[in-house]
C-alpha atoms as a PDB file:
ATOM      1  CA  UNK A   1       0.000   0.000   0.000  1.00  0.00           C
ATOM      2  CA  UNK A   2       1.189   3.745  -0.904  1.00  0.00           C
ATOM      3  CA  UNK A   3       2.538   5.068   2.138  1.00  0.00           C
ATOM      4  CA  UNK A   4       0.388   8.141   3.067  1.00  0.00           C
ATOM      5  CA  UNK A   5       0.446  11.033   5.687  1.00  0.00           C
ATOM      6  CA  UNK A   6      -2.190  10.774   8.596  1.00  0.00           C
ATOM      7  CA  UNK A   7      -3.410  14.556   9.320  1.00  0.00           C
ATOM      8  CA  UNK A   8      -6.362  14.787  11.513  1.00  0.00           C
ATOM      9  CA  UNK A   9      -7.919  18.216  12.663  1.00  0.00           C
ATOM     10  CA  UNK A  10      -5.913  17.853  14.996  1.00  0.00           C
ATOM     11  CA  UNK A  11      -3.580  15.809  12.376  1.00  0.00           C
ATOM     12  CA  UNK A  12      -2.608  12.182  13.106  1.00  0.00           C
ATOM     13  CA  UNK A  13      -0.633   9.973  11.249  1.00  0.00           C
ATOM     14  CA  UNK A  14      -1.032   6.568  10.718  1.00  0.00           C
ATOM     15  CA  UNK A  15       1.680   4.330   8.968  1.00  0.00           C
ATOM     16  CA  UNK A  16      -0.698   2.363   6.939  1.00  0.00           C
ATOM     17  CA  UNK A  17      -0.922   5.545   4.968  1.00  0.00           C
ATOM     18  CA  UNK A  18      -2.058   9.213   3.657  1.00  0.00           C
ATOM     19  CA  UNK A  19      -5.622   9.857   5.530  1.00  0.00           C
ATOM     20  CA  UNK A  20      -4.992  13.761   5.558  1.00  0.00           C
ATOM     21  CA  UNK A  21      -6.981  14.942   8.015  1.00  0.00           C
ATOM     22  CA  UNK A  22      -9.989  14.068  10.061  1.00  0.00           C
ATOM     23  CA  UNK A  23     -12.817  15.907  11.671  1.00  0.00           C
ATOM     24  CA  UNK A  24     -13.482  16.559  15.060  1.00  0.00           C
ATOM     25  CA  UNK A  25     -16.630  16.249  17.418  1.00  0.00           C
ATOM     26  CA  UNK A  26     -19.030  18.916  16.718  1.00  0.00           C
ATOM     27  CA  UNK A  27     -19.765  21.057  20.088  1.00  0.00           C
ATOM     28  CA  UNK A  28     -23.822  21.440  19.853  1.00  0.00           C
ATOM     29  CA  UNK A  29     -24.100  22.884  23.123  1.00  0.00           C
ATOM     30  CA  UNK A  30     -28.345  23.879  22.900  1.00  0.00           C
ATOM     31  CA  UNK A  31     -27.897  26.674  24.696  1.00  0.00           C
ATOM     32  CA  UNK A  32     -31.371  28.429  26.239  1.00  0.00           C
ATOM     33  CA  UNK A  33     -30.064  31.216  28.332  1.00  0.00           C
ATOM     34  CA  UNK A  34     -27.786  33.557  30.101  1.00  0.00           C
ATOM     35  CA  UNK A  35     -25.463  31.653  32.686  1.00  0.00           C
ATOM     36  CA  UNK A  36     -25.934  27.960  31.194  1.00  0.00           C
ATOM     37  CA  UNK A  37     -23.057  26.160  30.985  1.00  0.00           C
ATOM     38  CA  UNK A  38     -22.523  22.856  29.152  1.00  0.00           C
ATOM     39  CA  UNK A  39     -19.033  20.415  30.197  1.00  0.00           C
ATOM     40  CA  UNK A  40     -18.998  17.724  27.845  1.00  0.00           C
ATOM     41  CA  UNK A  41     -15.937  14.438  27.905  1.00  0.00           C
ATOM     42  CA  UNK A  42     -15.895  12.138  24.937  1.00  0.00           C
ATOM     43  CA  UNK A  43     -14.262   9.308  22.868  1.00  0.00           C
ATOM     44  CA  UNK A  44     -14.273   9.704  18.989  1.00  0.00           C
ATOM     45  CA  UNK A  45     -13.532   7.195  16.033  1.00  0.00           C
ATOM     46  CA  UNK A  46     -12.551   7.687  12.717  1.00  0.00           C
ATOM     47  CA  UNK A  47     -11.502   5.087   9.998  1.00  0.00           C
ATOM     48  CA  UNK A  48      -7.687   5.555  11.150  1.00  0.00           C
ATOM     49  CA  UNK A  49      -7.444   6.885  15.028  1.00  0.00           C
ATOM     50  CA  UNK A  50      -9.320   7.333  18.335  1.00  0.00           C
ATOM     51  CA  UNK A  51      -9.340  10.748  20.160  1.00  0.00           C
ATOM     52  CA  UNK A  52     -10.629  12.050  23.952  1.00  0.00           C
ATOM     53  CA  UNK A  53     -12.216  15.365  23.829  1.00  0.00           C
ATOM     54  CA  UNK A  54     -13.462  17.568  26.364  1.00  0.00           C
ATOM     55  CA  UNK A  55     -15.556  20.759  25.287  1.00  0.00           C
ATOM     56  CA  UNK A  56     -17.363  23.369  27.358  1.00  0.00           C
ATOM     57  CA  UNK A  57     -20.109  26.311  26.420  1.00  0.00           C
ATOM     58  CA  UNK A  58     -21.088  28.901  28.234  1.00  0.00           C
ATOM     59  CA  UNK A  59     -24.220  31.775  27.985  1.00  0.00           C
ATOM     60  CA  UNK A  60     -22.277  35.159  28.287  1.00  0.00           C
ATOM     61  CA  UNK A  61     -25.435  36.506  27.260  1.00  0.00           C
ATOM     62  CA  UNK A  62     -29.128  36.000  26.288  1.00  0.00           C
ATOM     63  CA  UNK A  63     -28.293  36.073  22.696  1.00  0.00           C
ATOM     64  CA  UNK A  64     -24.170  35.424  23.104  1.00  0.00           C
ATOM     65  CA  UNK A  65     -22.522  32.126  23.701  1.00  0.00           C
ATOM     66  CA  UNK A  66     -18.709  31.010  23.933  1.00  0.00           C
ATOM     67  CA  UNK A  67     -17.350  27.365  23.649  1.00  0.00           C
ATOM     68  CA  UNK A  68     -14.160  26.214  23.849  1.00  0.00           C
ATOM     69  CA  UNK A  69     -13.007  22.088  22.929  1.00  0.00           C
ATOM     70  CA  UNK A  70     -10.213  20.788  22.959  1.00  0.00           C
ATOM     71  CA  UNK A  71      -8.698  16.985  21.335  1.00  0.00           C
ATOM     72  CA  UNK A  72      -5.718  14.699  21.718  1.00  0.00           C
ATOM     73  CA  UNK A  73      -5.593  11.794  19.332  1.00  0.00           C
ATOM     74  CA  UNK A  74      -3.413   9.297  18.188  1.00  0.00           C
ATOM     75  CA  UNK A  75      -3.596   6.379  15.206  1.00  0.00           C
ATOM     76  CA  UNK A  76      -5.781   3.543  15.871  1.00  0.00           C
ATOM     77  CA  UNK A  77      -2.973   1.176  15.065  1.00  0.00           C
ATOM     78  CA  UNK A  78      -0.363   0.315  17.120  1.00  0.00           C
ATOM     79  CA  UNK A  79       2.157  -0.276  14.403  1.00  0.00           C
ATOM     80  CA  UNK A  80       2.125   3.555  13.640  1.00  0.00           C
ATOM     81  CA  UNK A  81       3.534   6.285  15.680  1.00  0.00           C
ATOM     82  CA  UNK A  82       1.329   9.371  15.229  1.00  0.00           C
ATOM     83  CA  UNK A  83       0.057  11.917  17.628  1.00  0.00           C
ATOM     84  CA  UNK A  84      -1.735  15.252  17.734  1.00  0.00           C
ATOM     85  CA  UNK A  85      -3.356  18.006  19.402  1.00  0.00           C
ATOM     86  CA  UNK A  86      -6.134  20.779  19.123  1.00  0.00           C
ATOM     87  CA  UNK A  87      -7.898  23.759  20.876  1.00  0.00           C
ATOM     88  CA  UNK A  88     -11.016  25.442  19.576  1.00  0.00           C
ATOM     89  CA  UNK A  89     -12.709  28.265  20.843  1.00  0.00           C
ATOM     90  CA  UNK A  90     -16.026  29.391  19.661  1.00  0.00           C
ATOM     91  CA  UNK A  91     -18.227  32.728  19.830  1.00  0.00           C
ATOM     92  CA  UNK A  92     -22.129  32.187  18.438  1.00  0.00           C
ATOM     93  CA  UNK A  93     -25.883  33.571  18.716  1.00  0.00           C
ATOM     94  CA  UNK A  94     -28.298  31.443  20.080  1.00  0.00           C
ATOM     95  CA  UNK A  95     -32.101  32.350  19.925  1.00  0.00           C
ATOM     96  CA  UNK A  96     -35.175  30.272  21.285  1.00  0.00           C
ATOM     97  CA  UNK A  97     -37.507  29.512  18.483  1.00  0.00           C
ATOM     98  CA  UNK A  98     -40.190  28.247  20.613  1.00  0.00           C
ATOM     99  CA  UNK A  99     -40.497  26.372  24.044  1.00  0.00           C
ATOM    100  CA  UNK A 100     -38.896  22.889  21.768  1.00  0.00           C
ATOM    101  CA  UNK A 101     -36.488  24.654  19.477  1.00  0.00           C
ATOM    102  CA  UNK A 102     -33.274  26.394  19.726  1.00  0.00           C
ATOM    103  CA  UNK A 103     -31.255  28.205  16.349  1.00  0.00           C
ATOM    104  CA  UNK A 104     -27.476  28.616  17.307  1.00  0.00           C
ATOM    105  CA  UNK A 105     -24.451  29.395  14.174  1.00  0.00           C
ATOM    106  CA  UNK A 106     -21.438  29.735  15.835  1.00  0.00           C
ATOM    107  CA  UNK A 107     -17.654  31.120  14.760  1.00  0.00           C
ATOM    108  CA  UNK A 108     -14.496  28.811  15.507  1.00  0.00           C
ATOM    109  CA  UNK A 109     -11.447  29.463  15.299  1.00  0.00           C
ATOM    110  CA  UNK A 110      -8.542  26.164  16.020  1.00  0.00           C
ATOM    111  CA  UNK A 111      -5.364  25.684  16.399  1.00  0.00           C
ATOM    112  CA  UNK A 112      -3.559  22.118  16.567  1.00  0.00           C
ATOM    113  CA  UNK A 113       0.112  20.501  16.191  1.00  0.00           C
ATOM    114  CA  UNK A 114       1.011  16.922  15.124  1.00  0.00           C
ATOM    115  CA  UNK A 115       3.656  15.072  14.565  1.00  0.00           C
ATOM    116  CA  UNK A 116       4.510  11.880  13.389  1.00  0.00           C
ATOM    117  CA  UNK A 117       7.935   9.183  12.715  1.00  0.00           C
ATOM    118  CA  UNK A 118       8.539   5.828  10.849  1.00  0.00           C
ATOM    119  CA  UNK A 119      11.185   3.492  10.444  1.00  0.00           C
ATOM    120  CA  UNK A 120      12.276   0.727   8.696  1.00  0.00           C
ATOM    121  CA  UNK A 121      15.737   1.349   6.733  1.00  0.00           C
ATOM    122  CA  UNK A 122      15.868   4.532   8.255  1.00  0.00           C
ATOM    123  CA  UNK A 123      13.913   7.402  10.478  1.00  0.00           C
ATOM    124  CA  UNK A 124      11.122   9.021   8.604  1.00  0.00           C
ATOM    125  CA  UNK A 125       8.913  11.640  10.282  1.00  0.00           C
ATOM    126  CA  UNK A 126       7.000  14.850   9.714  1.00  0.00           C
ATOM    127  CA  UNK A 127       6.022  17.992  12.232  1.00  0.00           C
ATOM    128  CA  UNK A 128       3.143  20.499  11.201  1.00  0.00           C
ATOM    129  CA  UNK A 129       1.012  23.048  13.131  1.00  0.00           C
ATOM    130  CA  UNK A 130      -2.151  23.942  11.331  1.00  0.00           C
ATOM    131  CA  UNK A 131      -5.510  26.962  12.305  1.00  0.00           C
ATOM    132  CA  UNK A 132      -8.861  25.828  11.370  1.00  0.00           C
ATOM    133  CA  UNK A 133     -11.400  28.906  10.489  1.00  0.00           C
ATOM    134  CA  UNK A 134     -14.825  27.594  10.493  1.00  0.00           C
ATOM    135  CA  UNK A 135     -18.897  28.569  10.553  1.00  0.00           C
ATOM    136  CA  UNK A 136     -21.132  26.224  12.471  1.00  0.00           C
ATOM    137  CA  UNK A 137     -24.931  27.053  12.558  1.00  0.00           C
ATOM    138  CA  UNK A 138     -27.121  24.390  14.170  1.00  0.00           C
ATOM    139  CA  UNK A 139     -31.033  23.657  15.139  1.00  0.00           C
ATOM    140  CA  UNK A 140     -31.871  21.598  17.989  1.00  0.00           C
ATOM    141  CA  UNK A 141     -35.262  19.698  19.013  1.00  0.00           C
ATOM    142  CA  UNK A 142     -34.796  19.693  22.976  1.00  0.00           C
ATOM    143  CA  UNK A 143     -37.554  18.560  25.653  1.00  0.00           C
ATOM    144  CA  UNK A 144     -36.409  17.278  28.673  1.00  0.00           C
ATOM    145  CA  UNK A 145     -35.038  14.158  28.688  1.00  0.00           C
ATOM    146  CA  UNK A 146     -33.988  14.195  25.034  1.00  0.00           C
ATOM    147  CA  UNK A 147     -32.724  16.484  22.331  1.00  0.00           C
ATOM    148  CA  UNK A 148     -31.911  15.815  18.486  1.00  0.00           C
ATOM    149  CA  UNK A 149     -29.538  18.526  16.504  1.00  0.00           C
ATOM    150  CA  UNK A 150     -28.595  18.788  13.037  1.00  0.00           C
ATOM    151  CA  UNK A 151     -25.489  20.953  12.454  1.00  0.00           C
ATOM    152  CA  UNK A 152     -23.222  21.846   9.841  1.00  0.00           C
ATOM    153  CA  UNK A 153     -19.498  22.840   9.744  1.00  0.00           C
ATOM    154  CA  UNK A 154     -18.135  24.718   7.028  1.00  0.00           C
ATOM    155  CA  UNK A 155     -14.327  25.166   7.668  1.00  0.00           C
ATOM    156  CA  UNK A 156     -11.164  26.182   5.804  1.00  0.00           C
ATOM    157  CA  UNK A 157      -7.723  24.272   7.549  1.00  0.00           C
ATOM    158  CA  UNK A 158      -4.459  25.786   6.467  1.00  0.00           C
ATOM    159  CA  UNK A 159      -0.885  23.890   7.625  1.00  0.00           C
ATOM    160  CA  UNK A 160       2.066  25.241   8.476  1.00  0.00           C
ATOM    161  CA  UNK A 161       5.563  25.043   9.956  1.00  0.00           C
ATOM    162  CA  UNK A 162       5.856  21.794   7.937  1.00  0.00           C
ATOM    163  CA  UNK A 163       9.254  20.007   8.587  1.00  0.00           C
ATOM    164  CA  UNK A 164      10.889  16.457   8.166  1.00  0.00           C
ATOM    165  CA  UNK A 165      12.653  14.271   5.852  1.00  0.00           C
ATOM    166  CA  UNK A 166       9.035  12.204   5.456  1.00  0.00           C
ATOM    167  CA  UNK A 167       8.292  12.502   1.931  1.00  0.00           C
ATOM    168  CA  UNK A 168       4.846  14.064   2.104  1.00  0.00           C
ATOM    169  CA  UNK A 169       6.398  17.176   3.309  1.00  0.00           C
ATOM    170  CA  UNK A 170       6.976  18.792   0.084  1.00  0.00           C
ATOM    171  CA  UNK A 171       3.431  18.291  -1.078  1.00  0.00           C
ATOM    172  CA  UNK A 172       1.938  18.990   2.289  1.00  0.00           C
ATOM    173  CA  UNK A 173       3.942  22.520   1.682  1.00  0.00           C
ATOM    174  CA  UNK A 174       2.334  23.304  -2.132  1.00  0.00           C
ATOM    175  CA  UNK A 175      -1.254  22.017  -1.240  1.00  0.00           C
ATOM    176  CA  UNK A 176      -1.978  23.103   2.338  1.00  0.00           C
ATOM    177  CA  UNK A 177      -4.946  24.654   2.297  1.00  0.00           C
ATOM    178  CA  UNK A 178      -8.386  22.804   1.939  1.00  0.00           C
ATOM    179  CA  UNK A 179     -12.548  24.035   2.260  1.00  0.00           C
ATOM    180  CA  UNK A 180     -14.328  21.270   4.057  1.00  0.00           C
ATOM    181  CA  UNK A 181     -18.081  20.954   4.479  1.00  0.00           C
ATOM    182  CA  UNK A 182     -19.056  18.591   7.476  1.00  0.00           C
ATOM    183  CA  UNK A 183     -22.891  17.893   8.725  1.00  0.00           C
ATOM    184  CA  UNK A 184     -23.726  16.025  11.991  1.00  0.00           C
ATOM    185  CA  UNK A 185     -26.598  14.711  13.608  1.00  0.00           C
ATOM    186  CA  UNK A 186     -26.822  14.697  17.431  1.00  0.00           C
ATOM    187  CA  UNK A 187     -28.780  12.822  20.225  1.00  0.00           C
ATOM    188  CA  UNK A 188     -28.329  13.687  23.808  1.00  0.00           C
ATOM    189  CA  UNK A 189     -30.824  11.555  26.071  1.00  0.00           C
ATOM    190  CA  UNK A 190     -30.849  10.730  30.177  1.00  0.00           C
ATOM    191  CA  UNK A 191     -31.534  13.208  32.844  1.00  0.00           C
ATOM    192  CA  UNK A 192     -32.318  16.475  32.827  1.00  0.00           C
ATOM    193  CA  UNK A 193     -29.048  17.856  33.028  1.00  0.00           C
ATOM    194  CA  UNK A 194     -27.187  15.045  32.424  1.00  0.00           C
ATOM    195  CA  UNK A 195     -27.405  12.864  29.291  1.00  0.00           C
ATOM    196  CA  UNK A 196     -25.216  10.673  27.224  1.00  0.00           C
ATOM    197  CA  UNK A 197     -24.310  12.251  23.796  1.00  0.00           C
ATOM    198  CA  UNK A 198     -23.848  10.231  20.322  1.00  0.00           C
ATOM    199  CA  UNK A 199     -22.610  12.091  17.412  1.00  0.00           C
ATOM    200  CA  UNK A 200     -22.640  10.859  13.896  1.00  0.00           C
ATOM    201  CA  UNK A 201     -20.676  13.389  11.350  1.00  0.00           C
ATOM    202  CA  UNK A 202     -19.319  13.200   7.360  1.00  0.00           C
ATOM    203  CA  UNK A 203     -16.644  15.238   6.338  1.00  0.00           C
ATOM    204  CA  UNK A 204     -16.710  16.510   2.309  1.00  0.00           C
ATOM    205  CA  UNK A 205     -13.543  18.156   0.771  1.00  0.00           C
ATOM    206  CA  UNK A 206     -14.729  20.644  -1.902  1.00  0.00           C
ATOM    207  CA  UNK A 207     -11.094  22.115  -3.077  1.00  0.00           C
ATOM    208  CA  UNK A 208     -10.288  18.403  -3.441  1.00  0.00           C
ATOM    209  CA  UNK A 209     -12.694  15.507  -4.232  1.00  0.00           C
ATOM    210  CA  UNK A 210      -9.870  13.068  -4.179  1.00  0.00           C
ATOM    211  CA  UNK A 211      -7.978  14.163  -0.959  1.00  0.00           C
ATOM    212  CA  UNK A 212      -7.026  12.259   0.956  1.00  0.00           C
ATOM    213  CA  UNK A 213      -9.207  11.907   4.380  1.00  0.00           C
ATOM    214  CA  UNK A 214     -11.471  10.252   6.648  1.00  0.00           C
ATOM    215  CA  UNK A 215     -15.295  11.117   5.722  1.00  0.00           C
ATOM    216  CA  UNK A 216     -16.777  10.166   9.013  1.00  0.00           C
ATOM    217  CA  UNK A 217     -16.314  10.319  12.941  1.00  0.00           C
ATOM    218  CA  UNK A 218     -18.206   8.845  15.412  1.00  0.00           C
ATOM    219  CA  UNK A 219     -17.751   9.909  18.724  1.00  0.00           C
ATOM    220  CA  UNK A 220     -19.902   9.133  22.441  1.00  0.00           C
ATOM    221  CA  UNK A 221     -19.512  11.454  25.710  1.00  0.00           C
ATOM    222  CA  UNK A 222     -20.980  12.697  28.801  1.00  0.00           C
ATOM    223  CA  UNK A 223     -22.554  15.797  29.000  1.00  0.00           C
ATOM    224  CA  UNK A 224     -23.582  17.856  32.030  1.00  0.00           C
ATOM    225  CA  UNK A 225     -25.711  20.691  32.133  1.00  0.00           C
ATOM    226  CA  UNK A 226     -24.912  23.289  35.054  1.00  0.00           C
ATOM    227  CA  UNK A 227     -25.929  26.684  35.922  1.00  0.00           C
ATOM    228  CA  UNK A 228     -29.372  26.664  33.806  1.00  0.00           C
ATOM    229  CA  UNK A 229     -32.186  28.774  35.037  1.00  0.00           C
ATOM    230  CA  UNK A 230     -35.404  27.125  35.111  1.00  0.00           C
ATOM    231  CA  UNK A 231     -38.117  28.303  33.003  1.00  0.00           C
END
């Protein structure tokens, strides 16, 4: 098999070859008013690694939210030595359509590192930081012992600070920026304020239908719900 490059969002290698990147879970945090806040921890699964998250949203406002997630990852096989990291912080609206339905888009801005090694006649590897822009809007059914989202992510990633003798490097540096469009769906169920979360999300490269890439993640957590005024 070709040997390819592993970058995640928060890019991973593996060494059974070039998955270029891979999305991460989708912070839908359903937020209803000033002085919620959402803690969420999680496991994610792609085709090529496993990641723990832990994300957090907060109501700064009745119409302004923040959320901030954060990823560590590393290749689901243990022949391959690849690891990586990301933080993402978010600022949105939120609006209550009616006593069942919440509206929330959100802007995210990311930054990650990853870096990754081979060797079998000699020591391959490859470093590279990368910043993820993005645009998530989102609409939420939510009673209250169950909720159901549909969101979207469109998202430009840019790498940089590529180095190595791995022989991806050079192409990493002449094609390193890519548009991605990524929906999700979203069930939360349990308690009140605490339910268990499944996420089920695709990932779609529009600058490049044949990149290289992992086109789903499925990820389960724990979220909690503190702080949230009764109404």
């Amino acid at each position: 098999m070709k040997n390819r490059v592993l970058f995640l969002i928060f890019a991973t290698l593996t060494g059974c070859g070039p998955v270029y990147y891979v999305p991460n879970t989708q912070n839908v945090p359903v937020m209803k008013n000033k002085g919620q806040t959402n803690l969420s921890l999680g496991l994610n699964v792609s085709e090529s690694t496993d990641g723990f998250e832990l994300q957090g949203a907060y109501g700064l406002t009745d119409k302004i939210t923040i959320q901030l997630n954060t990823d560590w990852v590393k290749s689901s096989d243990d022949a391959s030595n690849g690891s990586g990291n990301f933080v993402e912080l978010g600022i949105g609206y939120y609006k209550k359509i009616s006593n069942s339905f919440v509206f929330e888009t959100y802007g995210l801005l990311g930054y990650g590192s990853m870096k990754y090694s081979e060797n079998y006649d000699y020591l391959q590897e490859i470093k590279a930081n990368f910043f993820r822009l993005g645009l998530q809007p989102c609409i939420s059914f939510s009673s209250k012992y169950f909720i159901a989202s549909l969101s979207g992510r469109f998202a430009n990633i840019n790498y940089n600070s590529i180095s190595g003798n791995y022989y991806e490097v050079d192409y990493l540096k002449t094609n390193n920026s890519y548009w991605l469009v990524e929906p999700a769906l979203t069930v939360q169920a349990g308690f009140e304020n605490i339910k268990l979360q499944i996420q089920f999300q695709l990932s779609d490269n529009l600058t490049n239908s044949n990149f290289s890439q992992d086109y789903s993640l499925f990820s389960v957590g724990l979220k909690v719900n503190l702080n949230s005024k009764k109404k």
